[in-house]
C-alpha atoms as a PDB file:
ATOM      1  CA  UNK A   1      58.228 -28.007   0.705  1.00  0.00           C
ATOM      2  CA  UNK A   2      55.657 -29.213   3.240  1.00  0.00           C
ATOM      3  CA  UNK A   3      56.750 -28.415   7.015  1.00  0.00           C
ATOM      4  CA  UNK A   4      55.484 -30.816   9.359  1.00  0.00           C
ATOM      5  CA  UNK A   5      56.127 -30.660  13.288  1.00  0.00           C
ATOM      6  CA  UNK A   6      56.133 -33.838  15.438  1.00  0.00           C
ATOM      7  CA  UNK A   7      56.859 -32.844  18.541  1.00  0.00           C
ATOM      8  CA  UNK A   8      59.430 -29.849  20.120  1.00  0.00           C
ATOM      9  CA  UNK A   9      62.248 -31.519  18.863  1.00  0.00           C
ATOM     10  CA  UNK A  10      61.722 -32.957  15.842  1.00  0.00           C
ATOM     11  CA  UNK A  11      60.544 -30.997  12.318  1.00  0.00           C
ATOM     12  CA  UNK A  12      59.998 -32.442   9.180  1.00  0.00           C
ATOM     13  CA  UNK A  13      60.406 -31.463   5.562  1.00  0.00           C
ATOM     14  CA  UNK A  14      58.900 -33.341   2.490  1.00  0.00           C
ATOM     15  CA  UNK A  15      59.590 -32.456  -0.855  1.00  0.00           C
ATOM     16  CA  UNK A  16      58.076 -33.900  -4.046  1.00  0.00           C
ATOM     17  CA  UNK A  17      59.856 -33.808  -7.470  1.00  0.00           C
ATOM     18  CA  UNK A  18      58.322 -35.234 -10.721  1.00  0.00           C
ATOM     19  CA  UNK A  19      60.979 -35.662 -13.608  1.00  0.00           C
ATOM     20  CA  UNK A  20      60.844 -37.511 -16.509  1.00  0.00           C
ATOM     21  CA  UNK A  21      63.811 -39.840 -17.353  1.00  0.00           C
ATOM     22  CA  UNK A  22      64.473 -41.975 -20.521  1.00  0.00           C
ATOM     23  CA  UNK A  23      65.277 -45.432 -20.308  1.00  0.00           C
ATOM     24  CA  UNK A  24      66.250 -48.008 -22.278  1.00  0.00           C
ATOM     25  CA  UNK A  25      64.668 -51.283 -22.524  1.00  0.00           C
ATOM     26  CA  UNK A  26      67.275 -54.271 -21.234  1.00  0.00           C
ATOM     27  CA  UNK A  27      69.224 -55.754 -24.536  1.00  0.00           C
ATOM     28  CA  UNK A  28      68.300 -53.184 -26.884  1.00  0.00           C
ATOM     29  CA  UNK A  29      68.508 -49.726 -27.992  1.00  0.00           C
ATOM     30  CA  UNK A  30      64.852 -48.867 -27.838  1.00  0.00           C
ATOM     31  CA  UNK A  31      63.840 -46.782 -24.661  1.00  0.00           C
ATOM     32  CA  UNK A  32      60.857 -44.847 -23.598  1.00  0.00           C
ATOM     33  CA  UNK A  33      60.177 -41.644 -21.511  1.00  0.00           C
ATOM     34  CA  UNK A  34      59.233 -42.460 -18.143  1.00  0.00           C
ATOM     35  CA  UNK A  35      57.220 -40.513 -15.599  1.00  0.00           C
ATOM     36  CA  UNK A  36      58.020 -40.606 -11.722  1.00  0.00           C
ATOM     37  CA  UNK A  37      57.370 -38.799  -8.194  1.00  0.00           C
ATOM     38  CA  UNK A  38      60.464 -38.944  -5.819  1.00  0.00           C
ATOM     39  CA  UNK A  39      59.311 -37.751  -2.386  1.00  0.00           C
ATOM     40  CA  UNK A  40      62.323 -37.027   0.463  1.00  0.00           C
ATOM     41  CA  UNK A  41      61.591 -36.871   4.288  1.00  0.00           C
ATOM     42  CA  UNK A  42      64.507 -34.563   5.942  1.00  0.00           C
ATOM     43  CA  UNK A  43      64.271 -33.388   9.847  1.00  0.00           C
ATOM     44  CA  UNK A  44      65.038 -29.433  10.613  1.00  0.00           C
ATOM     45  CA  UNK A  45      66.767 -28.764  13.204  1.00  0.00           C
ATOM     46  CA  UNK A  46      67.008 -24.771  13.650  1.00  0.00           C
ATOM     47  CA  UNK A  47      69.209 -25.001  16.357  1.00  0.00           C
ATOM     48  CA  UNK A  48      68.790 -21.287  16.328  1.00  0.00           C
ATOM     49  CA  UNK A  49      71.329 -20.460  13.347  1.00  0.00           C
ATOM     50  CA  UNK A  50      71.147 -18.304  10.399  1.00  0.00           C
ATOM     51  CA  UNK A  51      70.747 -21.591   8.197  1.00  0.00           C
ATOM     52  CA  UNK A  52      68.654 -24.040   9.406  1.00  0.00           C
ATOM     53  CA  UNK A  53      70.679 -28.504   9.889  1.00  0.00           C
ATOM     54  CA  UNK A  54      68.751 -30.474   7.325  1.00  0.00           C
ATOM     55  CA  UNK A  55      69.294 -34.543   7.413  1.00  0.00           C
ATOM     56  CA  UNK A  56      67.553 -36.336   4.542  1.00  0.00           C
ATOM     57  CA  UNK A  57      66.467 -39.865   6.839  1.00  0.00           C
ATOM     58  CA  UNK A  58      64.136 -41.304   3.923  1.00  0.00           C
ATOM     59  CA  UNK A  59      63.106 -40.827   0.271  1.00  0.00           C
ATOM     60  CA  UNK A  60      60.203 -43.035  -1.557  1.00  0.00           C
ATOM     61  CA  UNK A  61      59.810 -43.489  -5.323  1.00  0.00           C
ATOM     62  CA  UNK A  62      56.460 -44.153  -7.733  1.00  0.00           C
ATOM     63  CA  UNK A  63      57.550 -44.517 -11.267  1.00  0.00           C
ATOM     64  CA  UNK A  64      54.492 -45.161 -13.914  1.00  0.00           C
ATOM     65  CA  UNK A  65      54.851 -48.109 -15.813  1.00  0.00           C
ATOM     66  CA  UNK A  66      54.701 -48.169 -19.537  1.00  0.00           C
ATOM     67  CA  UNK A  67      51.096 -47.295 -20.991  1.00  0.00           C
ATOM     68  CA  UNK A  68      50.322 -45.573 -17.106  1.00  0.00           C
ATOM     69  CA  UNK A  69      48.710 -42.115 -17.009  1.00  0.00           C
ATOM     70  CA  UNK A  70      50.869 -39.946 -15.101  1.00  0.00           C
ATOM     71  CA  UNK A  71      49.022 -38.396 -12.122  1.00  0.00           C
ATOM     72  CA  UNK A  72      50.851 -36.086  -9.685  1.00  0.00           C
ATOM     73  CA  UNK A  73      48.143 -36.862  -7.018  1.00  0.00           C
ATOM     74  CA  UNK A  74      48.642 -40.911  -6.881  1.00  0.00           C
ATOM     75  CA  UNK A  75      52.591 -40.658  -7.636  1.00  0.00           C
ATOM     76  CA  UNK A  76      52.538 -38.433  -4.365  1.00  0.00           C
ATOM     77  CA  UNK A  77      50.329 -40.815  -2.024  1.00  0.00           C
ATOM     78  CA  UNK A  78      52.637 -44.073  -3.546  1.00  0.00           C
ATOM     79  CA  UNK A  79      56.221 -42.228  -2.998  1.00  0.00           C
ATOM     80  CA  UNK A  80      55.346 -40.563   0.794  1.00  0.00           C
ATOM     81  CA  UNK A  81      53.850 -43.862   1.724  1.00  0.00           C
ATOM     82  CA  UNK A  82      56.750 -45.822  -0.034  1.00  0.00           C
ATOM     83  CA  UNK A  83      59.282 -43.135   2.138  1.00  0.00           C
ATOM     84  CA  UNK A  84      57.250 -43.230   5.525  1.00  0.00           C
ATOM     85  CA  UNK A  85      57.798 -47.068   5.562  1.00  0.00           C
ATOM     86  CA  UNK A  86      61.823 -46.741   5.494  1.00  0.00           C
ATOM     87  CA  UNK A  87      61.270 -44.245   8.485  1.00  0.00           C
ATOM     88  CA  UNK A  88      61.632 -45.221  12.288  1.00  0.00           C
ATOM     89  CA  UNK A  89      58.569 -43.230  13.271  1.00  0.00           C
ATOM     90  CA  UNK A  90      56.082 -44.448  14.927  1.00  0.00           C
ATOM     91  CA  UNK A  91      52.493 -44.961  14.117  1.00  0.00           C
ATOM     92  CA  UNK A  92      50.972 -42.343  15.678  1.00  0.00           C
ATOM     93  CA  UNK A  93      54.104 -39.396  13.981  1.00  0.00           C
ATOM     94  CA  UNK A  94      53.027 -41.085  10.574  1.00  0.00           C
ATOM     95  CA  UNK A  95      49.608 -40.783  11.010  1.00  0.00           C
ATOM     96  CA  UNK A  96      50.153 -36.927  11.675  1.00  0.00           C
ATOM     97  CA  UNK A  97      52.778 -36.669   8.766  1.00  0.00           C
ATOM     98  CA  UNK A  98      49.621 -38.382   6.700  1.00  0.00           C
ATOM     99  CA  UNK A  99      47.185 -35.495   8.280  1.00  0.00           C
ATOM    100  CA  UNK A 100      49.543 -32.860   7.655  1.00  0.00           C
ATOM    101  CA  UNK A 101      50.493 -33.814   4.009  1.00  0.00           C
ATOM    102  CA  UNK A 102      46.489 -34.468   3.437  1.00  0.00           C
ATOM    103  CA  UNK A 103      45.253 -30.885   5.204  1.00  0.00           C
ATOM    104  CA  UNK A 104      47.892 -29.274   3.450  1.00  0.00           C
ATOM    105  CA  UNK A 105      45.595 -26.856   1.065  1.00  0.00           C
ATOM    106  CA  UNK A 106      43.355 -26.089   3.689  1.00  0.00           C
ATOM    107  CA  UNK A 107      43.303 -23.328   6.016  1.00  0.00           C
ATOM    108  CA  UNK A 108      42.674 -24.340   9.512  1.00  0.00           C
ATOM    109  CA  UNK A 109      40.962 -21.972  11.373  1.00  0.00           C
ATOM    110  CA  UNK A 110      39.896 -22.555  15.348  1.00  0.00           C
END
């Protein structure tokens, strides 16, 4: 889970998942494995409990299309962006959502 705070009030978590589903083809019985990324934006709210108030408020979905290669990195940048957009924050909490899923690996020392 990537941790992401916005301002004093308002913490996010973003979660990735990458299943695998089988699906059938419409008006037959032939189906085919199918790779996707699911991505769900939740706020924390600590509120200063022993278990933290999580609220899912979005969740964003990149599913490969038959013949795709499957690629963790691009089925992540497709679902977060596909999530962000069903999100009422504003440009500017986005942008740092984008620089704090993007800096993620990185150590940042000042």
């Amino acid at each position: 889970m990537l941790t992401i705070c916005l301002s004093d009030d308002l913490t996010l978590g973003i979660t990735f998942a990458h299943p695998t589903d089988f699906l059938l083809e419409e008006g037959n019985d032939i189906g085919h494995r199918v790779r996707y990324t699911h991505c769900e934006i939740f706020t924390i709210d600590e509120n200063g409990g022993l278990k933290p108030n999580v609220k899912m408020i979005a969740e964003g979905l990149a599913k490969c299309a038959v013949g795709d290669n499957f690629q963790k990195r691009v089925g992540r940048k497709i679902a977060l962006t596909r999530a962000l957009a069903k999100t009422t924050l504003s440009k500017e909490e986005r942008m740092r959502v984008w620089m704090g899923y993007l800096t993620r690996n990185h150590s940042l020392l000042t």
